[in-house]
Protein backbone atom coordinates (compact mmCIF):
# COMPACT_ATOMS: atom_id res chain seq x y z
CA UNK A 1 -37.54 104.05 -32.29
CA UNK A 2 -38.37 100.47 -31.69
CA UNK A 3 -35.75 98.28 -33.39
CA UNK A 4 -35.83 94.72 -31.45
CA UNK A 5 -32.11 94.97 -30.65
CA UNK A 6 -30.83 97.57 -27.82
CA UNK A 7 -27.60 99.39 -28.30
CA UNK A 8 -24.48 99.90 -25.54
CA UNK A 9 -20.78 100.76 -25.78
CA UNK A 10 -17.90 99.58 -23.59
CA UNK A 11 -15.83 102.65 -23.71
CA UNK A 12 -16.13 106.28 -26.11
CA UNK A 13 -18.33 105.46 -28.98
CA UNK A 14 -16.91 105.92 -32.29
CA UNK A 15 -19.46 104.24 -34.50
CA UNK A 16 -22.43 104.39 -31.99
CA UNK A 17 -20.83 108.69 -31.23
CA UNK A 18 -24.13 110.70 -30.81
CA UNK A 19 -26.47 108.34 -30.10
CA UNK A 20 -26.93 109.28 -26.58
CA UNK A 21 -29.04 112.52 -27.40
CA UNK A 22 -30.96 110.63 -30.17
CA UNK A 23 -31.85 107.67 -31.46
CA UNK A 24 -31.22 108.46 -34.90
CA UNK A 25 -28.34 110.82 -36.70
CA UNK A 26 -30.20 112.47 -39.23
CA UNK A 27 -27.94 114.40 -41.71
CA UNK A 28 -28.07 117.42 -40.08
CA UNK A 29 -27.33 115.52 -36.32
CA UNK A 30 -24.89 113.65 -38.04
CA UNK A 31 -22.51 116.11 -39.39
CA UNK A 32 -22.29 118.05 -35.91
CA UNK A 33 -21.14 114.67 -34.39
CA UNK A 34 -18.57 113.94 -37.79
CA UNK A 35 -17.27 116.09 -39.87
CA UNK A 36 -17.58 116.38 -43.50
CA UNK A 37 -15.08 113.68 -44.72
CA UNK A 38 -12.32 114.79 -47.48
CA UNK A 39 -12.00 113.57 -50.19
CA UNK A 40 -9.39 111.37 -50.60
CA UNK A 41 -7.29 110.15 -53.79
CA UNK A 42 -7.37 106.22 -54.81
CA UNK A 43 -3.72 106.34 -53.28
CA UNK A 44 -4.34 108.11 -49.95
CA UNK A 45 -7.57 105.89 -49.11
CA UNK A 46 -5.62 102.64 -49.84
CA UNK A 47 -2.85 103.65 -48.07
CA UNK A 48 -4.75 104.72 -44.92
CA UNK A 49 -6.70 101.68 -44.63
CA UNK A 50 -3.18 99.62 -44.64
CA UNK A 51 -1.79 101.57 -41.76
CA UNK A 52 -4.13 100.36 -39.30
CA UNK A 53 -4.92 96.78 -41.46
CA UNK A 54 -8.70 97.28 -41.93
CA UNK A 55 -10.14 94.33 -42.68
CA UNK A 56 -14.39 93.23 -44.42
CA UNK A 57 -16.38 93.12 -40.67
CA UNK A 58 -18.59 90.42 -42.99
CA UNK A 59 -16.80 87.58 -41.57
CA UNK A 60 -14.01 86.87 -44.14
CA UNK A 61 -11.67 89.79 -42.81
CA UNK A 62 -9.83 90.11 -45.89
CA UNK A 63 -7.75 93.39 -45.84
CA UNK A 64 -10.23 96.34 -47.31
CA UNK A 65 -6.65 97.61 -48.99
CA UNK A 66 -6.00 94.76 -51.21
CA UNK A 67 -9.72 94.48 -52.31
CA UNK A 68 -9.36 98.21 -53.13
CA UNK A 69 -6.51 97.84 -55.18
CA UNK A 70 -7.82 95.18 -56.67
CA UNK A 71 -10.74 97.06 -58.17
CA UNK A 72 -8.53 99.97 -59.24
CA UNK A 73 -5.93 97.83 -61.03
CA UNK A 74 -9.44 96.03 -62.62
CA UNK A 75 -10.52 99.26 -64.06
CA UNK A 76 -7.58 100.72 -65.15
CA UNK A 77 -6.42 97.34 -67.15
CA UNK A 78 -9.82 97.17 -68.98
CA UNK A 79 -10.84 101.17 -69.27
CA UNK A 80 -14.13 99.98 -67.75
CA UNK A 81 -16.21 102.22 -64.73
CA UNK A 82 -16.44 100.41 -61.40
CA UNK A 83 -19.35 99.96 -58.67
CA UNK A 84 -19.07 100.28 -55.04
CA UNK A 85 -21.75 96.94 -53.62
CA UNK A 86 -22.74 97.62 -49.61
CA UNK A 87 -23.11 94.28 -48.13
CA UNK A 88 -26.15 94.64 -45.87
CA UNK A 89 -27.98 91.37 -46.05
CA UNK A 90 -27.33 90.27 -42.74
CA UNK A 91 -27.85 86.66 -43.45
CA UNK A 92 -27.05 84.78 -40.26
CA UNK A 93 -30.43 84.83 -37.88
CA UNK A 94 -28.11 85.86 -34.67
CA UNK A 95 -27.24 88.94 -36.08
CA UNK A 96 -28.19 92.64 -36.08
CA UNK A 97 -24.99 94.94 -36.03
CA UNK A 98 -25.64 96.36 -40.03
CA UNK A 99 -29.49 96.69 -39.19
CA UNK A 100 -28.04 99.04 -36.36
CA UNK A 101 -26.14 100.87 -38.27
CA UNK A 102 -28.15 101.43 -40.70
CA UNK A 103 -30.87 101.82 -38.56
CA UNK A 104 -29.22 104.65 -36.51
CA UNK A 105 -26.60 106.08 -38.26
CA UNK A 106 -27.03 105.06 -41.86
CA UNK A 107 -25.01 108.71 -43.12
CA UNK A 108 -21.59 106.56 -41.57
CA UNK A 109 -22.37 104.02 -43.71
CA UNK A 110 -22.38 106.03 -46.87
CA UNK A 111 -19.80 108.45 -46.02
CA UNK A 112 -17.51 105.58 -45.89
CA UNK A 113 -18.89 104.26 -49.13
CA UNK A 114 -18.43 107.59 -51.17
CA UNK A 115 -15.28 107.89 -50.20
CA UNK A 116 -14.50 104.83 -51.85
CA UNK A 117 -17.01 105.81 -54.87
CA UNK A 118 -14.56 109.01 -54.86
CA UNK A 119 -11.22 107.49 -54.78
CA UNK A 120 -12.05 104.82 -57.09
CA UNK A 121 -14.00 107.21 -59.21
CA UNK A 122 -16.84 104.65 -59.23
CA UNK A 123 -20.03 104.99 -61.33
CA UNK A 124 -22.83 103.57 -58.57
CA UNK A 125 -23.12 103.28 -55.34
CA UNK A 126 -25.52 100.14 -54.48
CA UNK A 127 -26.79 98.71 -51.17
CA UNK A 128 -27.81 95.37 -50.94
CA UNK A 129 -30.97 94.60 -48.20
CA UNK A 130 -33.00 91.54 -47.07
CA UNK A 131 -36.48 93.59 -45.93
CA UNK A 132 -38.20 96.59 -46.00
CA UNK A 133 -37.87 97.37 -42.12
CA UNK A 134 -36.50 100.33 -40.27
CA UNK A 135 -32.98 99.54 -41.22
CA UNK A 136 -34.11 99.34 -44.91
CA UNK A 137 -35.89 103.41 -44.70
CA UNK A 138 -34.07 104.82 -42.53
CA UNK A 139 -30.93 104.05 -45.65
CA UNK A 140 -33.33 105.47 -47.90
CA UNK A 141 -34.17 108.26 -46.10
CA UNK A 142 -30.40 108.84 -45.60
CA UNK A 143 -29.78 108.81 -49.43
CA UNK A 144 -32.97 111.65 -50.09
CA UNK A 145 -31.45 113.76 -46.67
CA UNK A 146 -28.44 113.90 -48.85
CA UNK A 147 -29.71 114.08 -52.79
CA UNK A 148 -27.74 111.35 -53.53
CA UNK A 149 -30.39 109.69 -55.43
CA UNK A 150 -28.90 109.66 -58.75
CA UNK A 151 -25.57 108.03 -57.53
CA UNK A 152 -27.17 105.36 -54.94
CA UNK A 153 -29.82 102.72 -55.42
CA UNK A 154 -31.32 100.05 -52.34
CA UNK A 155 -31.43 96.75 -53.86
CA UNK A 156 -34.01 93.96 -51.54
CA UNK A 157 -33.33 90.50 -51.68
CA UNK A 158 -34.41 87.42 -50.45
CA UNK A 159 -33.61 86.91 -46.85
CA UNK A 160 -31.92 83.69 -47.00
CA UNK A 161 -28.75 82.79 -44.84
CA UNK A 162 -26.50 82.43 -48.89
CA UNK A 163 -27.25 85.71 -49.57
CA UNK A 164 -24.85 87.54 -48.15
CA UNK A 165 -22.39 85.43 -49.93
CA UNK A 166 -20.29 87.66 -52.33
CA UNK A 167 -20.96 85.73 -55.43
CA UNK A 168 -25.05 85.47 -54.50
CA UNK A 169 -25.37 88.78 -53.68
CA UNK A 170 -23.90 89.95 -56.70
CA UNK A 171 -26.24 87.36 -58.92
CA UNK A 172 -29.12 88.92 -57.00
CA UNK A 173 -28.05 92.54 -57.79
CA UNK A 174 -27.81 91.97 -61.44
CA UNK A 175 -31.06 90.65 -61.48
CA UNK A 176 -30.33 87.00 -61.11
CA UNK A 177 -30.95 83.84 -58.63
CA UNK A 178 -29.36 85.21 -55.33
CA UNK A 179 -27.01 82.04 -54.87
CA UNK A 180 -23.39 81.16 -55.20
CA UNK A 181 -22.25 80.88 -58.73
CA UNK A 182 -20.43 77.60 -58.36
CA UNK A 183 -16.87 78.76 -59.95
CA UNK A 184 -14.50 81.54 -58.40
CA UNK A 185 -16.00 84.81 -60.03
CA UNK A 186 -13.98 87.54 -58.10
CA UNK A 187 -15.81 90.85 -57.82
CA UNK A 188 -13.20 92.93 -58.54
CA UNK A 189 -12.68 91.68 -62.34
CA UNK A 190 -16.96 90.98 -62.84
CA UNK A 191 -19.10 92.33 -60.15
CA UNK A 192 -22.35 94.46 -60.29
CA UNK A 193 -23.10 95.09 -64.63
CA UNK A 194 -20.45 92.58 -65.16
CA UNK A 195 -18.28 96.03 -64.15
CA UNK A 196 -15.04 95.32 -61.45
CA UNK A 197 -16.66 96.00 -58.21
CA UNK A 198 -15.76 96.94 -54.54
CA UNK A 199 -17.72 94.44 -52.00
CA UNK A 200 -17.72 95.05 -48.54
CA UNK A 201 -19.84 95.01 -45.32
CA UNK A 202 -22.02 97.57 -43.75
CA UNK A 203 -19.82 98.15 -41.07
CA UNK A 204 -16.45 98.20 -42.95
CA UNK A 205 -17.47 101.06 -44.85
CA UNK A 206 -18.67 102.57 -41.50
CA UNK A 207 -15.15 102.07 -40.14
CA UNK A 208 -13.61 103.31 -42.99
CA UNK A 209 -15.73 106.80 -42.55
CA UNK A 210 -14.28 106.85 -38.90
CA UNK A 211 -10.83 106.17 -40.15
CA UNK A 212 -10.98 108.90 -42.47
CA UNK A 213 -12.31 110.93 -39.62
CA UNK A 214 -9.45 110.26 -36.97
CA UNK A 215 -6.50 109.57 -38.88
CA UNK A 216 -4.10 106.65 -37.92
CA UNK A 217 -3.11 107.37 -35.04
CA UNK A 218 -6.68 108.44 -33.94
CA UNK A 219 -7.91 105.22 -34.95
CA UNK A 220 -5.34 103.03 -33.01
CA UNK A 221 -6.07 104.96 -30.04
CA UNK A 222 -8.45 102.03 -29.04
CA UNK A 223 -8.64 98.03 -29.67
CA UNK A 224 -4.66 96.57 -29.57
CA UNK A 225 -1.76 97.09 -32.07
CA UNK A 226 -1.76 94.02 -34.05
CA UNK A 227 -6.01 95.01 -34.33
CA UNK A 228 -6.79 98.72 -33.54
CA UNK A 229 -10.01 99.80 -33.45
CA UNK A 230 -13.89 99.03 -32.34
CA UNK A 231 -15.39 96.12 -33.38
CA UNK A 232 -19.25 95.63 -33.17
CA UNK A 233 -21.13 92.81 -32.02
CA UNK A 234 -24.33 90.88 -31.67
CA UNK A 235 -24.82 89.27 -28.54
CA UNK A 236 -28.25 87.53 -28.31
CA UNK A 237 -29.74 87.10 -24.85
CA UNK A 238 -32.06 84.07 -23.33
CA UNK A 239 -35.02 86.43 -24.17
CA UNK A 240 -34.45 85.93 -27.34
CA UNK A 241 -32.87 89.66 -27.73
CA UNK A 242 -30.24 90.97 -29.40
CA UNK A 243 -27.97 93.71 -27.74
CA UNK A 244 -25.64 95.45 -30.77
CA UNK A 245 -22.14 96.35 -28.49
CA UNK A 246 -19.03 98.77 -29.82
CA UNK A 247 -16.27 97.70 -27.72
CA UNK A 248 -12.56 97.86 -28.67
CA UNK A 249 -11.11 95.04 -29.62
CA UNK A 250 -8.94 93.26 -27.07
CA UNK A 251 -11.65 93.26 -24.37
CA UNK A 252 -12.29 89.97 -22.68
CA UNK A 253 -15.43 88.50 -24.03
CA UNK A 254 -16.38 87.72 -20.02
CA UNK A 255 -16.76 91.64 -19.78
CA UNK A 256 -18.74 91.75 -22.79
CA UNK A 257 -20.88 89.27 -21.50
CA UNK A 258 -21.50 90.46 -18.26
CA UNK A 259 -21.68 94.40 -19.49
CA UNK A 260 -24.52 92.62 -21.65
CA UNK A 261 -26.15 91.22 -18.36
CA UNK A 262 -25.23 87.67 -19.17
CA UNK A 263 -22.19 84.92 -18.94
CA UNK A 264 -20.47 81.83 -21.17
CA UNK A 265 -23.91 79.43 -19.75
CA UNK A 266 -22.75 75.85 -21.00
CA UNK A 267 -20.83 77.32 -24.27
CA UNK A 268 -20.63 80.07 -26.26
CA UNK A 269 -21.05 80.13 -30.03
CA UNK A 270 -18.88 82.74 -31.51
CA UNK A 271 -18.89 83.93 -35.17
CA UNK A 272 -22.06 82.58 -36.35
CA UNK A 273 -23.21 79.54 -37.58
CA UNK A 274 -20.15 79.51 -39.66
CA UNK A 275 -18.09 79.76 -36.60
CA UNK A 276 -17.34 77.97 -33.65
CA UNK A 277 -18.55 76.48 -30.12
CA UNK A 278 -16.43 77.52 -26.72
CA UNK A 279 -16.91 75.82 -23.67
CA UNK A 280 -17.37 77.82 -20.98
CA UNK A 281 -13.48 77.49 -19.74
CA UNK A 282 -12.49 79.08 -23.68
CA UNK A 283 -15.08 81.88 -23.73
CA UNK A 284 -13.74 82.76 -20.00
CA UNK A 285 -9.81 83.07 -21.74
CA UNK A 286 -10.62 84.72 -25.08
CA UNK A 287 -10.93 87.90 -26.09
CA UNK A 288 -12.70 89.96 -28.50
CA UNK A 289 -10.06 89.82 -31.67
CA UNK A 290 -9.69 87.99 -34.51
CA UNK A 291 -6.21 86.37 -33.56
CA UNK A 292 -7.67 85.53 -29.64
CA UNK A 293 -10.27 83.84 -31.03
CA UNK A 294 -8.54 82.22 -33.49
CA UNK A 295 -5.76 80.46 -30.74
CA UNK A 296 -8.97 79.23 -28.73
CA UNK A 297 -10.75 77.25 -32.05
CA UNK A 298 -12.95 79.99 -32.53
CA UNK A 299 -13.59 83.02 -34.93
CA UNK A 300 -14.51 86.36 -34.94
CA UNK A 301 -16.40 86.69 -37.97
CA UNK A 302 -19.40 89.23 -38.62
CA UNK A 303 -19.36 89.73 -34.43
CA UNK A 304 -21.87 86.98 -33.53
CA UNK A 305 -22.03 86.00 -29.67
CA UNK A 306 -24.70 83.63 -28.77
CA UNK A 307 -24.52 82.18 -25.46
CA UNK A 308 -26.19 79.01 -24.52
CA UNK A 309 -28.39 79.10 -21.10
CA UNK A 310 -27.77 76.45 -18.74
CA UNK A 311 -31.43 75.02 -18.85
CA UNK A 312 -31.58 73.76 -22.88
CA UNK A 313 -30.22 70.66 -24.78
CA UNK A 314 -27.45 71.82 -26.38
CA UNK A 315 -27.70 69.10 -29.02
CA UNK A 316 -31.02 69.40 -29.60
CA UNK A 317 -30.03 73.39 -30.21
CA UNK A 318 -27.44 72.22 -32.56
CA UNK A 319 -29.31 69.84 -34.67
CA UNK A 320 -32.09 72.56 -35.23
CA UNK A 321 -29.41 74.50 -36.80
CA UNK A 322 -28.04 72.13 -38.86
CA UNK A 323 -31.29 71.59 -39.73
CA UNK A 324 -31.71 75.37 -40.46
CA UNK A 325 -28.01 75.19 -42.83
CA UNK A 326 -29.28 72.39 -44.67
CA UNK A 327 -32.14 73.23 -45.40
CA UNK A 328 -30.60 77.16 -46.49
CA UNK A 329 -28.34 75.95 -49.07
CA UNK A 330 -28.67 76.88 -52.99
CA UNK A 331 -29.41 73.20 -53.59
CA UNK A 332 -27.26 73.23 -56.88
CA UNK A 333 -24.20 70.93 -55.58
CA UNK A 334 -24.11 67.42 -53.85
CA UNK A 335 -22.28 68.33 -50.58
CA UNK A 336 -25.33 70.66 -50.07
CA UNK A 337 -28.47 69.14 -51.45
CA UNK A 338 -27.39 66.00 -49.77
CA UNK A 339 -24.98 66.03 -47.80
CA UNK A 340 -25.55 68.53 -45.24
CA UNK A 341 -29.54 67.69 -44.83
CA UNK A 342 -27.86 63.87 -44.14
CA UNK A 343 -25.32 65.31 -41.55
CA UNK A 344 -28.11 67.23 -40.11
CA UNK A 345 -30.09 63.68 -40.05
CA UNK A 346 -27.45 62.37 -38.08
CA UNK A 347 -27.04 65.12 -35.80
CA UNK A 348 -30.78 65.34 -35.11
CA UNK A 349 -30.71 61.31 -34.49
CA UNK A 350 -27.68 61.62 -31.71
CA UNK A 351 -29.89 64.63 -29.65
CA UNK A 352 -32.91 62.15 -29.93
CA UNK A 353 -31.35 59.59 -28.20
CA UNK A 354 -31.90 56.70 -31.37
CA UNK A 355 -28.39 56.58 -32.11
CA UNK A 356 -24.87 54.94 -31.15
CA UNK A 357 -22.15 55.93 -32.14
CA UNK A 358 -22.38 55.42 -35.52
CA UNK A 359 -24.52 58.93 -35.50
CA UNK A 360 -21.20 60.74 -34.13
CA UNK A 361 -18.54 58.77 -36.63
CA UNK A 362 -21.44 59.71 -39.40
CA UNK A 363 -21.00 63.38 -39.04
CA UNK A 364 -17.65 63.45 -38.66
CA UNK A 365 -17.89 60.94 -42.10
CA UNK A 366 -20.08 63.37 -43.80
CA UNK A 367 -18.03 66.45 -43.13
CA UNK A 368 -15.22 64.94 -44.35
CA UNK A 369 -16.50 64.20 -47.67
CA UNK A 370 -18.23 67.46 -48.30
CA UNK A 371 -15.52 69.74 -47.03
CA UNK A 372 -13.72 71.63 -49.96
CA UNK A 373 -16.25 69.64 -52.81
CA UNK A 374 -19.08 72.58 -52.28
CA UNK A 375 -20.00 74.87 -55.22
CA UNK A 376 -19.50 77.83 -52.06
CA UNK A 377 -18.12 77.81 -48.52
CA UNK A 378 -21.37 76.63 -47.29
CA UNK A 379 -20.41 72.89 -46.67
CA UNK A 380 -16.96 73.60 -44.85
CA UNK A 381 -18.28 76.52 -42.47
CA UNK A 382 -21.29 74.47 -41.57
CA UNK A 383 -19.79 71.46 -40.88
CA UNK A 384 -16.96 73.38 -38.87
CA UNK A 385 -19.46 74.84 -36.70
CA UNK A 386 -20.71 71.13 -36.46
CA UNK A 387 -18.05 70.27 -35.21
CA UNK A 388 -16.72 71.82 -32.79
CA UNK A 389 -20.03 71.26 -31.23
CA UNK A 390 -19.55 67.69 -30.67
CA UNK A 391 -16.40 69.16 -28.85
CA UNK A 392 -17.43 71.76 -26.86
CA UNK A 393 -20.67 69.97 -25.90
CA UNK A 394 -18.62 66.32 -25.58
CA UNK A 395 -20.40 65.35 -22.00
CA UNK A 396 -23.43 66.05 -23.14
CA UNK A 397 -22.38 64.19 -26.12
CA UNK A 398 -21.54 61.06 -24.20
CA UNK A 399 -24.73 61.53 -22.45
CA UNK A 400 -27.19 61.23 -25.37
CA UNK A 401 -25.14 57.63 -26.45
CA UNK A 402 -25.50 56.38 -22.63
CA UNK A 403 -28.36 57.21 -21.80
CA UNK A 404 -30.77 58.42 -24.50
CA UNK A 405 -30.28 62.27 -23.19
CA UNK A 406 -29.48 65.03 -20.88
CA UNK A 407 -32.40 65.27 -19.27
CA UNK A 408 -33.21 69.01 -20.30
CA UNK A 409 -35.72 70.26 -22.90
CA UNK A 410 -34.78 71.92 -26.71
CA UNK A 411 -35.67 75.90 -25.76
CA UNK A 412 -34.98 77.08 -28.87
CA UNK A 413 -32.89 79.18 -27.51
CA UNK A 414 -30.25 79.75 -30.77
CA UNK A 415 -32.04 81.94 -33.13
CA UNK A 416 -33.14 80.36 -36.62
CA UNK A 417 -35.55 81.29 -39.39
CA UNK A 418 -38.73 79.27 -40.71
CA UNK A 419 -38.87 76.88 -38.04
CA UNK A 420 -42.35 75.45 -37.43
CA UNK A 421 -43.70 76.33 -34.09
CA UNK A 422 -43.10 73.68 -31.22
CA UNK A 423 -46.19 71.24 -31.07
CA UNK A 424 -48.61 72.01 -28.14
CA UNK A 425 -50.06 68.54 -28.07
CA UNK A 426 -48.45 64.84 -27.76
CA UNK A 427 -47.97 63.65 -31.59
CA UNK A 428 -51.04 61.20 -32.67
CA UNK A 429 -49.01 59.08 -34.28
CA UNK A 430 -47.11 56.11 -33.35
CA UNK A 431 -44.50 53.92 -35.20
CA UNK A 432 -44.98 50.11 -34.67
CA UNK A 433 -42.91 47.00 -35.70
CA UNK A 434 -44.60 43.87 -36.19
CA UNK A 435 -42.07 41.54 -35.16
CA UNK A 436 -43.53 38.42 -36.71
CA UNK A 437 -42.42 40.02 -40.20
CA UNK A 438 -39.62 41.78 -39.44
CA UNK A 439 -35.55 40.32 -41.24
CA UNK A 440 -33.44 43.39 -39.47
CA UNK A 441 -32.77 44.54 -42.44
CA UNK A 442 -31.79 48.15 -41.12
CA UNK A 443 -33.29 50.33 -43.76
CA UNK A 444 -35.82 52.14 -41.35
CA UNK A 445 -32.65 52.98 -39.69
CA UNK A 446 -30.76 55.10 -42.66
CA UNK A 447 -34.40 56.47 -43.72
CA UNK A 448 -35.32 57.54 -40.34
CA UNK A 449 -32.33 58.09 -37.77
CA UNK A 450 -33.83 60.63 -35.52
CA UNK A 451 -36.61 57.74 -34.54
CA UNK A 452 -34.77 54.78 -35.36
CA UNK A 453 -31.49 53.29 -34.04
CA UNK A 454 -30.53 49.73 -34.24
CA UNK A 455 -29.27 47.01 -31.70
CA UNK A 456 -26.42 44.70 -31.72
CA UNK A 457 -28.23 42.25 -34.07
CA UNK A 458 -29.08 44.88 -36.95
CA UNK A 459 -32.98 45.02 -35.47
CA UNK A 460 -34.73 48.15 -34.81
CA UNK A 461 -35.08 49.84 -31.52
CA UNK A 462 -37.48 52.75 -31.82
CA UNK A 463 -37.55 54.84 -28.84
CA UNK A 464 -40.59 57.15 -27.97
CA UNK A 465 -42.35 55.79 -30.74
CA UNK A 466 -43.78 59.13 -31.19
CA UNK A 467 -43.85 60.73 -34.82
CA UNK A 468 -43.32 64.59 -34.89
CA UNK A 469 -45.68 66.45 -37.59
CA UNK A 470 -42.08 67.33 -38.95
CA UNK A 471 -41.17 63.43 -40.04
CA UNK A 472 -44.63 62.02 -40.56
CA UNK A 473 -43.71 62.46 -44.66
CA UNK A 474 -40.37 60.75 -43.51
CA UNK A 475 -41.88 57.72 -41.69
CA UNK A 476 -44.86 57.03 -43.74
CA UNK A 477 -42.10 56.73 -46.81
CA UNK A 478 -40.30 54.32 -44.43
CA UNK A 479 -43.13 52.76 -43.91
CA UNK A 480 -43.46 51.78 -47.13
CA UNK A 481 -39.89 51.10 -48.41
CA UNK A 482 -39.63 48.43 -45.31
CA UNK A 483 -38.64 44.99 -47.39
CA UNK A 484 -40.63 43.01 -45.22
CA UNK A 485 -43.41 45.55 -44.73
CA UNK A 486 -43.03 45.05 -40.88
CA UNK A 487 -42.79 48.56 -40.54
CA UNK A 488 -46.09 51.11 -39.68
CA UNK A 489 -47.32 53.94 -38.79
CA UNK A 490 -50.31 53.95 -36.90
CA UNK A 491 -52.74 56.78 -35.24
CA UNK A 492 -52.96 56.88 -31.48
């Protein structure tokens, strides 16, 4: 089975059990390696998942308990049925964990999910996807292995980094635009049919199976006491693969790492692109929990690891992913439609080596004003992971305002969708000042950071010259907005 990711454990597999004799657990395979899970009452399943403090694997980590009850006090209050909504859009580019799962041992996934359809006495059972790949049959094959077709449905949706967001991918199940909805809806009072509905990740319901499976004390017997368990996660390599790894939690990242044939490199991203940057130092300290990486700046999240190779720009990494969030966004609020693509303006301006320090004070400016105004948590996870990056990466920082750079190439290294291929030949075309016309009056500047910073005297200073096929819209608009029309572009 060719998947693009390759799977490993540190320690007995729970999630990944089996997996060594096949590559898939069909049903029959499966139930030899689990057993048929009980049934269990709305009461017993809620109070199970409390004892060991199960929390969503999407990223949020609210408690699975609460959202349980939740639901269940939802439907009793209004007499209404409920819905059980599998979160397996997988929106964030550096991950693969619920593609694995479902990929492999997709019967986990829904034996965790029925149980809640049981104990909740739940009408549906649906399972939101972003493509048609293995992942995406081998769940449907799961759901004909077990006749379940008249109580679960697959539902595909655009594979956009907002999907996965709770109030987008409910939208896209009921047949609407997949994106945020721009007021607190929760799911649990108006989900999927308007009905209260239980949301949760692909791999939460596939720890809830193995809960149900071991029992409490079974399932503390790995991970620590304040977080018990195995935790999955993505670690992409400098190839440009993904290795899906069940460790316990508690485990250094370092062994992770190295188990993974890799290390920290210059920094370590950790959560997603709605996490946080380490420095090498951090990422050599922390360890794989939610509270470790929460004391070194970082976070958990869905159980992204991305470590940055020695031999790339890390800003020019960054600012292709802040290109990538702000260009992802639903587009229906003003911290998104413009504020993030202007941070990311900023950001791409500092790793060109046009800007001063105006380009660092602007994204820190620009964060600021978006954070908490968003129609979704977009704005504030985006610009945290911005953040920190200036941190972690704060030499390299200091090197792009003194002296235009690092002095190492943008690999692409960090993993992002629709990004146009790198250009194979020298741009042909040029931007040129004609000096005799032109006041200072800095507008090239705020229409055109990544090419154009200004010097002490408000003039331009355009270094490279050079005009990417990605900007040539950009600078021919500059072009003409320049108030003294000193400004041009020009072929080679």
């Amino acid at each position: 089975m060719t998947t693009g990711f390759r799977l490993t454990t540190i320690g007995p597999p729970r999630l990944f059990a089996g997996l060594d004799r096949t590559s898939r657990l069909d049903a029959a395979a499966h139930r030899l390696v689990h057993p048929v899970p009980r049934g269990l009452a709305f009461r017993e399943l809620a109070a199970l998942a409390e004892s060991v403090d199960l929390r969503g694997r999407g990223g949020a980590a609210f408690p699975f308990a609460r959202k349980l009850a939740a639901v269940h006090r939802s439907a009793q209050r209004t007499g209404r049925d409920c819905v059980v909504l599998v979160n397996a859009t997988e929106g964030e580019p550096a991950s693969a964990k619920d593609k694995a799962l479902l990929a492999h041992v997709p019967h986990l996934v829904l034996n965790g999910a029925f149980l809640a359809v049981k104990a909740l006495g739940a009408r549906d059972l649906v399972i939101g996807v972003t493509d048609d790949g293995l992942a995406a049959r081998s769940l449907r094959l799961a759901i004909a292995e077990t006749r379940l077709r008249d109580r679960a449905r697959v539902v595909r949706l655009p594979e956009r980094f907002i999907t996965g967001e709770g109030g987008a991918l409910v939208r896209g199940v009921n047949g609407e635009t997949p994106i945020p909805p721009g007021q607190k809806i929760r799911a649990a009072d108006s989900g999927v049919g308007r009905l209260p509905t239980l949301l949760s990740n692909a791999e939460t319901f596939a720890q809830l199976a193995v809960l149900a499976e071991l029992g409490t004390d079974g399932y503390r017997a790995a991970g620590t006491p304040r977080e018990p368990g195995t935790v999955l996660l993505t670690v992409t390599l400098p190839d440009g693969g993904h290795t899906v790894v069940e460790t316990p939690a508690g485990v250094p990242l370092a062994d992770v790492l190295r188990h993974c044939g890799t290390d920290a490199g210059q920094g370590v991203i950790v959560g997603g692109y709605h996490g946080a940057c380490l420095t090498p130092e951090q990422a050599a300290r922390v360890r794989v929990s939610r509270e470790s990486m929460a004391a070194a700046g970082g976070a958990l999240g869905a159980g992204i690891v991305v470590p940055l190779p020695r031999d790339t720009c890390p800003l020019g990494e960054i600012a292709r992913v802040a290109a990538y969030l702000g260009a992802e966004s639903a587009g229906q609020c003003g911290p998104c439609r413009l504020g993030l693509p202007a941070i990311a303006r900023s950001v791409a301006a500092l790793a060109a080596g046009t800007a001063g320090d105006e380009a660092v004070a602007a994204v820190r400016r620009g964060s600021a004003t978006v954070r908490g105004r968003g129609a979704c948590k977009h704005p504030d996870g985006t610009t945290r992971f911005l953040l920190s990056a200036l941190r972690a990466f704060d030499r390299d920082v200091a090197a792009h305002l003194d002296r235009g750079g690092c002095g190492r190439p943008t690999r692409r290294y960090l993993p992002v969708r629709g990004e146009e291929p790198a250009e194979a030949e020298p741009s042909p075309h040029r931007l040129a000042v004609d000096w005799s016309r032109c006041a200072g009056h800095g507008l090239c500047r705020h229409l055109l950071p990544e090419l154009v910073r200004l010097d002490e005297f408000g003039y331009p200073v355009i270094a490279g010259a050079a005009v990417p096929a990605r900007l040539l819209r950009d600078a021919v608009q500059a072009a003409e907005m320049c108030p003294a029309l000193a400004l041009s572009v020009r072929s080679a």
